[in-house]
N, C-alpha and C. Protein backbone atom coordinates (compact mmCIF):
# COMPACT_ATOMS: atom_id res chain seq x y z
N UNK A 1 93.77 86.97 89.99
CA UNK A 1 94.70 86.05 89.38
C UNK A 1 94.91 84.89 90.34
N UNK A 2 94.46 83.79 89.89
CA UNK A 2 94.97 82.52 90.80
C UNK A 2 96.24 82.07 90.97
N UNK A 3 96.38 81.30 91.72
CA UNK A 3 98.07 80.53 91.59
C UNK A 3 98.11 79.68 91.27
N UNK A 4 99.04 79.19 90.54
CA UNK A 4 99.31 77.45 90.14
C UNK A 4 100.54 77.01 90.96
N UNK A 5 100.03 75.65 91.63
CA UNK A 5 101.31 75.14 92.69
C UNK A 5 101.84 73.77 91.60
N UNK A 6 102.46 74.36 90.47
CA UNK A 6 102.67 73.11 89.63
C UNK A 6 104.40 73.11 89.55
N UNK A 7 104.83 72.05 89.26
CA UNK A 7 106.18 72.04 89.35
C UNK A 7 107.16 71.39 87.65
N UNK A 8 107.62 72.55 87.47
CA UNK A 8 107.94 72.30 85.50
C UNK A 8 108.62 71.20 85.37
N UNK A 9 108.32 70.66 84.74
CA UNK A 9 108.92 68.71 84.29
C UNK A 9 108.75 68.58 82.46
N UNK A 10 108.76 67.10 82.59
CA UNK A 10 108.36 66.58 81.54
C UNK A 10 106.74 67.29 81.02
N UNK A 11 106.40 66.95 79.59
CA UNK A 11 105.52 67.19 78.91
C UNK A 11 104.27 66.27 79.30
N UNK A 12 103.29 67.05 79.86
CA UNK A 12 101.87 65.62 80.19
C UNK A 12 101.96 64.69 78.77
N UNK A 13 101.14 63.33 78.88
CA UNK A 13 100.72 63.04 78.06
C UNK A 13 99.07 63.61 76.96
N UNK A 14 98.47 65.00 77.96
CA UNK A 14 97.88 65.85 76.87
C UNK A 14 98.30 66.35 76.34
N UNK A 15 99.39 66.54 76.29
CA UNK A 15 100.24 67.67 75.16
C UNK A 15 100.56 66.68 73.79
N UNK A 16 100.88 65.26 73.75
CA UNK A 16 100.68 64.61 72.62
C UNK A 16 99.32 63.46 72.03
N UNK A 17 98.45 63.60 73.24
CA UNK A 17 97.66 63.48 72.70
C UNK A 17 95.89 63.62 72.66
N UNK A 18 95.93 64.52 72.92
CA UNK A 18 94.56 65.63 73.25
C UNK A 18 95.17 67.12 72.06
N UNK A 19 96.34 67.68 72.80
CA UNK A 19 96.37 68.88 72.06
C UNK A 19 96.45 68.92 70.32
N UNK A 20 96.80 67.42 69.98
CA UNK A 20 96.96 67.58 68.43
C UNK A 20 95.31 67.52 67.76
N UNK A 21 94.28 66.81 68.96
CA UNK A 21 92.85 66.73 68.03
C UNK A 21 92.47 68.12 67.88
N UNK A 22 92.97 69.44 68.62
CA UNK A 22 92.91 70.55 67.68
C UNK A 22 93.82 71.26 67.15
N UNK A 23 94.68 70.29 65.99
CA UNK A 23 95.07 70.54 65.18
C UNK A 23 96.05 71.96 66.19
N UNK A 24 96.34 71.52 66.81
CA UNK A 24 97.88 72.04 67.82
C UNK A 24 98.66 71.47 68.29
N UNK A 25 99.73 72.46 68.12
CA UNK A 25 101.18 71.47 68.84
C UNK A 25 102.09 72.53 69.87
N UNK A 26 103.26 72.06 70.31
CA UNK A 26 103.24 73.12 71.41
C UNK A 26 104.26 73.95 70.64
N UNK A 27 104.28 74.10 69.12
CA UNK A 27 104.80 75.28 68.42
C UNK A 27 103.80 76.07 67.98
N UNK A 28 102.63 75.75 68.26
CA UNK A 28 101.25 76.60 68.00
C UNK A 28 101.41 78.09 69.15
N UNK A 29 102.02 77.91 69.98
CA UNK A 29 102.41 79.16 70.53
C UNK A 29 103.34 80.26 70.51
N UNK A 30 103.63 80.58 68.86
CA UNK A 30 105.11 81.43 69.35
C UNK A 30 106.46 80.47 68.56
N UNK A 31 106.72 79.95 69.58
CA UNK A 31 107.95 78.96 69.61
C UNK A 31 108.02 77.93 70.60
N UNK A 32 108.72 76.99 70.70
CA UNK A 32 108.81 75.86 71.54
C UNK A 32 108.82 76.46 73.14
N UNK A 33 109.99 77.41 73.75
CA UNK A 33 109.92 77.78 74.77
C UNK A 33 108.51 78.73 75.43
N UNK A 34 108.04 79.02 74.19
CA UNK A 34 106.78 79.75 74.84
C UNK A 34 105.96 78.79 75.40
N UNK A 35 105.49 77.93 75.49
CA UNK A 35 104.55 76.64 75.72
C UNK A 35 105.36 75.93 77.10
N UNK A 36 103.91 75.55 78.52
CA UNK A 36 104.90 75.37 79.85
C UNK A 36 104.42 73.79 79.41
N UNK A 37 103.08 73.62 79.26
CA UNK A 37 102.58 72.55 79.44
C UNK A 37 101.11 72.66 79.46
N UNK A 38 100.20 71.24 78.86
CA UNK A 38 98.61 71.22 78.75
C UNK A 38 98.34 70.58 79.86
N UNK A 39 96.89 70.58 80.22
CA UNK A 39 96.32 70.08 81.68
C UNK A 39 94.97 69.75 80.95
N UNK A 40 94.36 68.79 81.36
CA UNK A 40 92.61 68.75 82.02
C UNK A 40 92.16 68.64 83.03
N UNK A 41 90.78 69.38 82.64
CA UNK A 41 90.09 70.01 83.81
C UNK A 41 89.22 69.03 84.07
N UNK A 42 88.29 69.02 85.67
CA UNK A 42 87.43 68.05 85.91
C UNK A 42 86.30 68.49 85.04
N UNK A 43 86.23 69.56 84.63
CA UNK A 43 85.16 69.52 83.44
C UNK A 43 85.29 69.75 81.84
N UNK A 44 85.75 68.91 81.68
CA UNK A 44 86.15 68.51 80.62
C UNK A 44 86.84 69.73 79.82
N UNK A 45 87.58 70.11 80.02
CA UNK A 45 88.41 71.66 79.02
C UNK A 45 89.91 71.11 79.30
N UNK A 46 90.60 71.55 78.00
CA UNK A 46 91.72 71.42 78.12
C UNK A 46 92.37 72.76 78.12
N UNK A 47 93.41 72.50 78.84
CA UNK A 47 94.31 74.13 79.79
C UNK A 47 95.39 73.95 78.88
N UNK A 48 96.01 74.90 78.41
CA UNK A 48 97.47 74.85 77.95
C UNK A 48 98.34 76.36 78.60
N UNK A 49 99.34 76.07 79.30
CA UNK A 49 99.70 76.91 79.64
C UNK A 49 100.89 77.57 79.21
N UNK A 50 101.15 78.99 78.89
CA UNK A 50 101.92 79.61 77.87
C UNK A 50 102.44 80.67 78.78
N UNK A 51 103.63 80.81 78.24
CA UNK A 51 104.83 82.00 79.22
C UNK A 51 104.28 83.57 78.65
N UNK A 52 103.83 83.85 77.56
CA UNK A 52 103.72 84.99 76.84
C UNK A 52 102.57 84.62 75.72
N UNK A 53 101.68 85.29 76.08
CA UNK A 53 100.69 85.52 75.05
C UNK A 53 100.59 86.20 74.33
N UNK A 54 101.38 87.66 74.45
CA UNK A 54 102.00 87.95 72.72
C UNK A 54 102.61 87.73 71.79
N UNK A 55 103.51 86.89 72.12
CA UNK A 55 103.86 86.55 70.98
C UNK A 55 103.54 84.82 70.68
N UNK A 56 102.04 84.57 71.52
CA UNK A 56 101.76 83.42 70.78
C UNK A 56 100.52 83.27 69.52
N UNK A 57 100.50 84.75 69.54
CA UNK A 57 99.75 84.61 67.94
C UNK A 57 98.23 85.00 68.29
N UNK A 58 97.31 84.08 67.56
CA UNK A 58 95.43 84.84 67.55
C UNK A 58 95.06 83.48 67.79
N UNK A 59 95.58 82.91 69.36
CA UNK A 59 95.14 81.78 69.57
C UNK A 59 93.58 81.79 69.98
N UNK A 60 93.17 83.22 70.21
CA UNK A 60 91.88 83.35 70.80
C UNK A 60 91.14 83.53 69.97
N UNK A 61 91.33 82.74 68.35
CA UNK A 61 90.20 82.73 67.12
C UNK A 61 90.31 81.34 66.94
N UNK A 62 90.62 80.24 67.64
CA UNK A 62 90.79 79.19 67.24
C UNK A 62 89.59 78.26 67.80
N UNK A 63 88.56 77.50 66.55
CA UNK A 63 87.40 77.62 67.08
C UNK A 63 86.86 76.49 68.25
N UNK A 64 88.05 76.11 68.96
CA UNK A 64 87.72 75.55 70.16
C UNK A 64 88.15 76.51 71.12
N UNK A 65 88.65 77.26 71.22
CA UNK A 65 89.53 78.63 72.49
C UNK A 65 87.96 78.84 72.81
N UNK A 66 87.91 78.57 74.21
CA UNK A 66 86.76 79.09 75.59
C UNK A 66 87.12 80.62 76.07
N UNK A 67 88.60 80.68 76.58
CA UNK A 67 88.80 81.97 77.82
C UNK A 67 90.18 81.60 77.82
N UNK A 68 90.79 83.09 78.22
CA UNK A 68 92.05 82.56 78.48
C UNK A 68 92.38 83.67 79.74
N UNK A 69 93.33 83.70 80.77
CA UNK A 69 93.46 84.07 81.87
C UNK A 69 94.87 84.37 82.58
N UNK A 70 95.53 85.39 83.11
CA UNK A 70 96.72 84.82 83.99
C UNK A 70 96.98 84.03 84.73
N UNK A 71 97.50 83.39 85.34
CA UNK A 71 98.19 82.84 86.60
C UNK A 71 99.48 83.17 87.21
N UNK A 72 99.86 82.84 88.53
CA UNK A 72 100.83 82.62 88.85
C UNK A 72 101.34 81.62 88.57
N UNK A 73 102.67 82.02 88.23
CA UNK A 73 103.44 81.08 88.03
C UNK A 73 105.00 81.22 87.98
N UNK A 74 105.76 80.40 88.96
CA UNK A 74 106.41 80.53 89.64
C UNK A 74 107.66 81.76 89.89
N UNK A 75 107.95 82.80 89.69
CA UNK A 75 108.43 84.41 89.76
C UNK A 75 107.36 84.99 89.42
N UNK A 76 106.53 84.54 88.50
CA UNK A 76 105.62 85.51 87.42
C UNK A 76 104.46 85.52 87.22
N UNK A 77 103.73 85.42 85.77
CA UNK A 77 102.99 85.47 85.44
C UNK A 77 103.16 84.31 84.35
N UNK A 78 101.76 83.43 84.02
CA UNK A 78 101.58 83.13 82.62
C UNK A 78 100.19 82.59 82.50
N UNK A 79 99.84 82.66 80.80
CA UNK A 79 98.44 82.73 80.35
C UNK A 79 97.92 81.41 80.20
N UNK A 80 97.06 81.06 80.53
CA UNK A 80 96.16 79.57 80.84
C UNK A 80 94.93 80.19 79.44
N UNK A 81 95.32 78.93 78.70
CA UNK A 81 94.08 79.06 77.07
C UNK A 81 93.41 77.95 78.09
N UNK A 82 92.05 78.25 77.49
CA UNK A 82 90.97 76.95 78.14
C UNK A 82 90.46 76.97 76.40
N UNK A 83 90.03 75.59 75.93
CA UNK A 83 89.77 75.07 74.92
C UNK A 83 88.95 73.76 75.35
N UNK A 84 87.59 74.69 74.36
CA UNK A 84 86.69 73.17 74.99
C UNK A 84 86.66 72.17 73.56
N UNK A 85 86.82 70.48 74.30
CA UNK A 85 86.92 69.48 73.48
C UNK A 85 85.67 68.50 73.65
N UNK A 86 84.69 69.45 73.54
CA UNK A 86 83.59 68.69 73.68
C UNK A 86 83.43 67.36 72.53
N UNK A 87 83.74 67.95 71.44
CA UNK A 87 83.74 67.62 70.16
C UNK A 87 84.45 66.42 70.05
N UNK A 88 85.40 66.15 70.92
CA UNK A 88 86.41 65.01 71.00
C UNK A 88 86.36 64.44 72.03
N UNK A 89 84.76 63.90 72.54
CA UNK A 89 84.22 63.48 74.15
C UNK A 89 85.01 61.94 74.35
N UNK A 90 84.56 61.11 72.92
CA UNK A 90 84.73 60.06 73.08
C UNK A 90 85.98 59.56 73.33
N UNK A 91 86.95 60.33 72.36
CA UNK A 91 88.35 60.26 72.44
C UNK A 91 89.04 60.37 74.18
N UNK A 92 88.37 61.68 74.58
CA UNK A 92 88.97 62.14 75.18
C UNK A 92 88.56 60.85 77.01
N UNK A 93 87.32 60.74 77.07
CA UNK A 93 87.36 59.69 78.02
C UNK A 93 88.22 58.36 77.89
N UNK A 94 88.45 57.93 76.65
CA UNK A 94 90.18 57.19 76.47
C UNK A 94 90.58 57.71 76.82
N UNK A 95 91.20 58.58 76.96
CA UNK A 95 92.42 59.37 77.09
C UNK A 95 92.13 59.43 78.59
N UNK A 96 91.60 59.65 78.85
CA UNK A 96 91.15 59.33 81.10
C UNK A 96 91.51 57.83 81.39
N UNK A 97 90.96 57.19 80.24
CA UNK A 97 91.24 55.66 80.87
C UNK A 97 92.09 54.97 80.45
N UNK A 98 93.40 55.59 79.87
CA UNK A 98 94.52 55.41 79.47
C UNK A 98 94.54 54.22 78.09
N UNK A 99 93.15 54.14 77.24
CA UNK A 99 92.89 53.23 76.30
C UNK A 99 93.50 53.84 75.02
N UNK A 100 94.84 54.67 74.83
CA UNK A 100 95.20 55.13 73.52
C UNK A 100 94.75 54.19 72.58
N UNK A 101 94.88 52.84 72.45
CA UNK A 101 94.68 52.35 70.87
C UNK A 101 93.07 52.40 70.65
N UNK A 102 92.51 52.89 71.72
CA UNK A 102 90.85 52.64 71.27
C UNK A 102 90.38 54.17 70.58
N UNK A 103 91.78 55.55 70.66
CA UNK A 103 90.86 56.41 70.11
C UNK A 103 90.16 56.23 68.80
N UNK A 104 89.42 57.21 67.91
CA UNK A 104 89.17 56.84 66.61
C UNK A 104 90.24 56.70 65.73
N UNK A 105 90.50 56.09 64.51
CA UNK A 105 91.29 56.21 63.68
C UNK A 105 91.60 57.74 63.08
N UNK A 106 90.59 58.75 62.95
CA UNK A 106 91.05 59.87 62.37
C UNK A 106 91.49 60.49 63.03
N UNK A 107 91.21 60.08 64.65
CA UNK A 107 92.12 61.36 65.96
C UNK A 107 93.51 60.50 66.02
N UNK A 108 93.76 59.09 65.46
CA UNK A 108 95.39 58.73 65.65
C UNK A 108 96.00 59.55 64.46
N UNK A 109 95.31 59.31 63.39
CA UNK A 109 96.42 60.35 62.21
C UNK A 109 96.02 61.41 62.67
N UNK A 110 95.61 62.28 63.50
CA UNK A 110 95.73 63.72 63.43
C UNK A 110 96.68 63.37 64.59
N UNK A 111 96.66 62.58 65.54
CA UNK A 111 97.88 62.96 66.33
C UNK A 111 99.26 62.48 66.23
N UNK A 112 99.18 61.85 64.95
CA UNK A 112 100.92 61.38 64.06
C UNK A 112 101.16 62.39 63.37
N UNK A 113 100.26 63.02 62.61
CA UNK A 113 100.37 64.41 61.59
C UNK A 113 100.86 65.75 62.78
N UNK A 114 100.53 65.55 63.36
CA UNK A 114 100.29 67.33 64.56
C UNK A 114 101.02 67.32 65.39
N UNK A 115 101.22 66.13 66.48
CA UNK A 115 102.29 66.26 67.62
C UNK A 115 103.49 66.81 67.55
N UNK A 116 104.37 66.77 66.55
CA UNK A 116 105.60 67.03 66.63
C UNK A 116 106.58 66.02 66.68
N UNK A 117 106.21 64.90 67.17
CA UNK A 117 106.69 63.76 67.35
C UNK A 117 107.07 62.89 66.05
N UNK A 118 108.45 62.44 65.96
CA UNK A 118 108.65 61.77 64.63
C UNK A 118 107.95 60.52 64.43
N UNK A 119 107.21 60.14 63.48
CA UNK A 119 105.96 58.91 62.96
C UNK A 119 106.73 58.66 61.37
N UNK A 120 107.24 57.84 61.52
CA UNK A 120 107.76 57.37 60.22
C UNK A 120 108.89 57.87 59.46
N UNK A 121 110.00 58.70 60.51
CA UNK A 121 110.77 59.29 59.61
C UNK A 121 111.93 58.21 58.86
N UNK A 122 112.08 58.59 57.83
CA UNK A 122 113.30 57.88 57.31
C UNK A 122 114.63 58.13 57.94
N UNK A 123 115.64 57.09 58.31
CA UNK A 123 116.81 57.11 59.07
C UNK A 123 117.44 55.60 58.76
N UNK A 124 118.37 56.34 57.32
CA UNK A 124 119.22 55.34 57.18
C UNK A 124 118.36 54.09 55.97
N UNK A 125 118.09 52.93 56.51
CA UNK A 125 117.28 51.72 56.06
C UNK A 125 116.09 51.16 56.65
N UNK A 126 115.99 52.52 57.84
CA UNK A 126 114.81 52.10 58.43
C UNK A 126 114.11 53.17 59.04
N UNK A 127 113.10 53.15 59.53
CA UNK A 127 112.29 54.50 59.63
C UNK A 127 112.00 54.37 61.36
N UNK A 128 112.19 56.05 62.19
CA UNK A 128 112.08 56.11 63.41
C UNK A 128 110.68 56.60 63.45
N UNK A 129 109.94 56.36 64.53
CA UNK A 129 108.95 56.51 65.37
C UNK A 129 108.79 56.46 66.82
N UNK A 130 108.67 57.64 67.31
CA UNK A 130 108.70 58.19 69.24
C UNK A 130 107.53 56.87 69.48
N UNK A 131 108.09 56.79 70.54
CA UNK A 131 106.73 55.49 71.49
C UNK A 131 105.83 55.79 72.00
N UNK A 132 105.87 57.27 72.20
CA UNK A 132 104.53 57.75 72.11
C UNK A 132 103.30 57.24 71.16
N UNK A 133 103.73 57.31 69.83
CA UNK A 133 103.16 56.89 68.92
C UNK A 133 103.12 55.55 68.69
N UNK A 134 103.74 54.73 69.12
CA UNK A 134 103.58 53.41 68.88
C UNK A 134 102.61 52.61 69.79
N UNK A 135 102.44 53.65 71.37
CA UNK A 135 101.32 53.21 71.84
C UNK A 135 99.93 52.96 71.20
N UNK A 136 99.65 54.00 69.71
CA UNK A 136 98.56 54.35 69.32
C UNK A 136 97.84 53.23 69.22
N UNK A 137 98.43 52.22 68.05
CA UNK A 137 98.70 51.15 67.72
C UNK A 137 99.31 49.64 68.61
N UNK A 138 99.24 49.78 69.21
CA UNK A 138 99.99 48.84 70.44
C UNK A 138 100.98 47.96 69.53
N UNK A 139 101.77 48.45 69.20
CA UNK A 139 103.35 48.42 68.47
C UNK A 139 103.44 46.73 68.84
N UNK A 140 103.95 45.96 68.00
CA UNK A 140 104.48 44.74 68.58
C UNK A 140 106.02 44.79 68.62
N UNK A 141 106.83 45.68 68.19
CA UNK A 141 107.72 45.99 68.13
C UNK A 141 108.25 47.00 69.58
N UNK A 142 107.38 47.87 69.73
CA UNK A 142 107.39 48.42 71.53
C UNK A 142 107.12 47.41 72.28
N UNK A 143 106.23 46.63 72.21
CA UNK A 143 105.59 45.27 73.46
C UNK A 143 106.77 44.43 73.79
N UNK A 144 107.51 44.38 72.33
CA UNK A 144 108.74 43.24 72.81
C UNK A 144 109.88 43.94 73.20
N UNK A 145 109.85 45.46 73.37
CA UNK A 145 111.21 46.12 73.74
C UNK A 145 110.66 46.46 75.28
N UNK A 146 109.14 46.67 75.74
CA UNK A 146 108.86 46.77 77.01
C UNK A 146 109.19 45.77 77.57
N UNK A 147 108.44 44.80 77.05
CA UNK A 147 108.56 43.41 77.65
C UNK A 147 109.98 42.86 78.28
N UNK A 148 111.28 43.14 77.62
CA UNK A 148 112.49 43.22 77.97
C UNK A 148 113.11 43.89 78.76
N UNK A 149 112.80 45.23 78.57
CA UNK A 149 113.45 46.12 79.55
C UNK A 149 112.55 45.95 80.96
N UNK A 150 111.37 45.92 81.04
CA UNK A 150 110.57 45.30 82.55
C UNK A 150 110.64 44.43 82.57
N UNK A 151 111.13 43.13 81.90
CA UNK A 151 111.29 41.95 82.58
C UNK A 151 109.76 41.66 82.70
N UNK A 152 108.95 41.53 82.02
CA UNK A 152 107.41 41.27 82.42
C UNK A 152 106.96 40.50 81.03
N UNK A 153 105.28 40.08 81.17
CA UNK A 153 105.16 39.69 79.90
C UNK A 153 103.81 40.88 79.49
N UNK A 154 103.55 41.41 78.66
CA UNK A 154 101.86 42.01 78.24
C UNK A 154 100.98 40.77 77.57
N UNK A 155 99.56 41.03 77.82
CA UNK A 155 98.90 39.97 77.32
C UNK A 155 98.70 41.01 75.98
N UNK A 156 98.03 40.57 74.70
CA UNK A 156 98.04 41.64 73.44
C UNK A 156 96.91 42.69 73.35
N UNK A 157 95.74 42.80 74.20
CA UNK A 157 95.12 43.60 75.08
C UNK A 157 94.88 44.65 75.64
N UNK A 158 96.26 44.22 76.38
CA UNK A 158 97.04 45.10 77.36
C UNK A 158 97.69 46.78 76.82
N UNK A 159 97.16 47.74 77.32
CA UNK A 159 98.00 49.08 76.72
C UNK A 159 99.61 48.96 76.78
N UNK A 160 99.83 49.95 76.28
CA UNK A 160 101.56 49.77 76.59
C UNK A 160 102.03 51.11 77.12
N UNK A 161 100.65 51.81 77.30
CA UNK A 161 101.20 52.93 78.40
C UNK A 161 100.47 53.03 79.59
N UNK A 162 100.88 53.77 80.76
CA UNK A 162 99.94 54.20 81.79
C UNK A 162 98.93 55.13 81.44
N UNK A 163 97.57 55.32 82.08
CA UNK A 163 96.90 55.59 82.19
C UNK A 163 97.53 57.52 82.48
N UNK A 164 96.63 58.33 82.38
CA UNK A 164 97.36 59.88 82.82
C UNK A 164 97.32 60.03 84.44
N UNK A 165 98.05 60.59 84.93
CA UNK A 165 98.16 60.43 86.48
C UNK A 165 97.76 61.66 86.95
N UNK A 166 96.78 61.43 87.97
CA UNK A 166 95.97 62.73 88.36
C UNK A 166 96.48 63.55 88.73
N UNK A 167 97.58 63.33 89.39
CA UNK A 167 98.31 64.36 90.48
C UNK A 167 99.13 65.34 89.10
N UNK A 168 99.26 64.87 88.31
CA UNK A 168 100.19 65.41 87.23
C UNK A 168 99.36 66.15 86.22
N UNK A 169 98.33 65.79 85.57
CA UNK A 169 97.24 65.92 84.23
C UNK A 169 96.51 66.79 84.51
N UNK A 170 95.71 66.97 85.77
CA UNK A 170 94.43 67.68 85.64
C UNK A 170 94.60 68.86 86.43
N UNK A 171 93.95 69.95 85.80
CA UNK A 171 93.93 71.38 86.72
C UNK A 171 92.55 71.55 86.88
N UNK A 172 92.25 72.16 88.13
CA UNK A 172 91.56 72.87 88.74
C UNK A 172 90.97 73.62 88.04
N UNK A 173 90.82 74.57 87.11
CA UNK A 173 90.58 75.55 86.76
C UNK A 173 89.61 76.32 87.62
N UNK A 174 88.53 76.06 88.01
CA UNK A 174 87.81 77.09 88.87
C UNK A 174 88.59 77.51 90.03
N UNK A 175 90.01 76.62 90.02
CA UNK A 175 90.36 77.11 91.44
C UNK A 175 91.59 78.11 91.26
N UNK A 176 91.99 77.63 89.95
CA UNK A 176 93.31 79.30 89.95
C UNK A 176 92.08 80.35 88.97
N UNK A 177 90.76 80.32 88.70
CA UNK A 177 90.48 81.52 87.15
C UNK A 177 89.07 82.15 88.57
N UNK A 178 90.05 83.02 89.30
CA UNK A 178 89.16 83.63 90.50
C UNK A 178 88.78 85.09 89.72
């Protein structure tokens, strides 16, 4: 069993948008608290890591699931799914080079449909959408609320998110699946 020296935070940005191109979300495990967080690997697999693998269901028939494994993790134990996204190469090197609006059009509606994230809800006279999602699209409506709150200008080009940050996104896997 390897160790993971990871420290529990916020949600990567693979968890909204890598984990929905297979048609997963992080209630695909169980329940919300079962799910720690997704990772990629330097070879291309995506990690999702889960507190309890019984009661996250027959994730190991899902026809991207590779292997799945213990780890340490921090008192305990928890189960690392590896899921290969070969299938979603192109997407997914955006997703390295922080180009969200360049994925394909059918991986943005699968990741407005799947994330979890509200995309169009009705509220009131006008409809909410997380900025997650408005990156997809490079929102002109996010550009001019970034643009304000940083005090900066974007050229229209320009992403409206960061790129995924290494120190945060990517696991090892050969180095905790001993």
């Amino acid at each position: 069993m390897g160790k993971l020296n990871i420290v529990p935070g916020t949600d990567n940005k693979s968890v909204y948008f890598l984990l929905p191109l297979l048609s997963l979300s992080k209630l695909s495990y169980g329940h919300g608290e079962n799910f720690i967080n997704s990772f990629v690997s330097y070879n291309g697999k995506l990690i999702v890591l889960i507190y309890n693998k019984e009661i996250a269901g027959a994730y190991f028939t899902d026809p991207y699931y590779n292997t799945d494994f213990e780890v340490s993790w921090l008192n305990g134990t928890a189960t690392a799914i590896v899921y290969s996204i070969d299938a979603f190469e192109d997407d997914f090197g955006k997703f390295l080079e922080g180009k969200y609006s360049e994925f394909s059009e059918e991986s943005k509606d699968k990741i407005k449909k799947t994330c979890g994230l509200p995309y169009k809800v009705p509220s009131g006279n006008t409809k909410i959408t997380h900025k997650l999602l408005m990156v997809l699209d490079k929102s002109l409506a996010l550009r001019h609320f970034l643009e304000q709150e940083l005090e900066t200008t974007f050229s229209e080009d320009q992403e409206l998110l960061e790129k995924p940050d290494f120190n945060l996104e990517y696991l090892d896997i050969d180095a905790v699946h001993i």
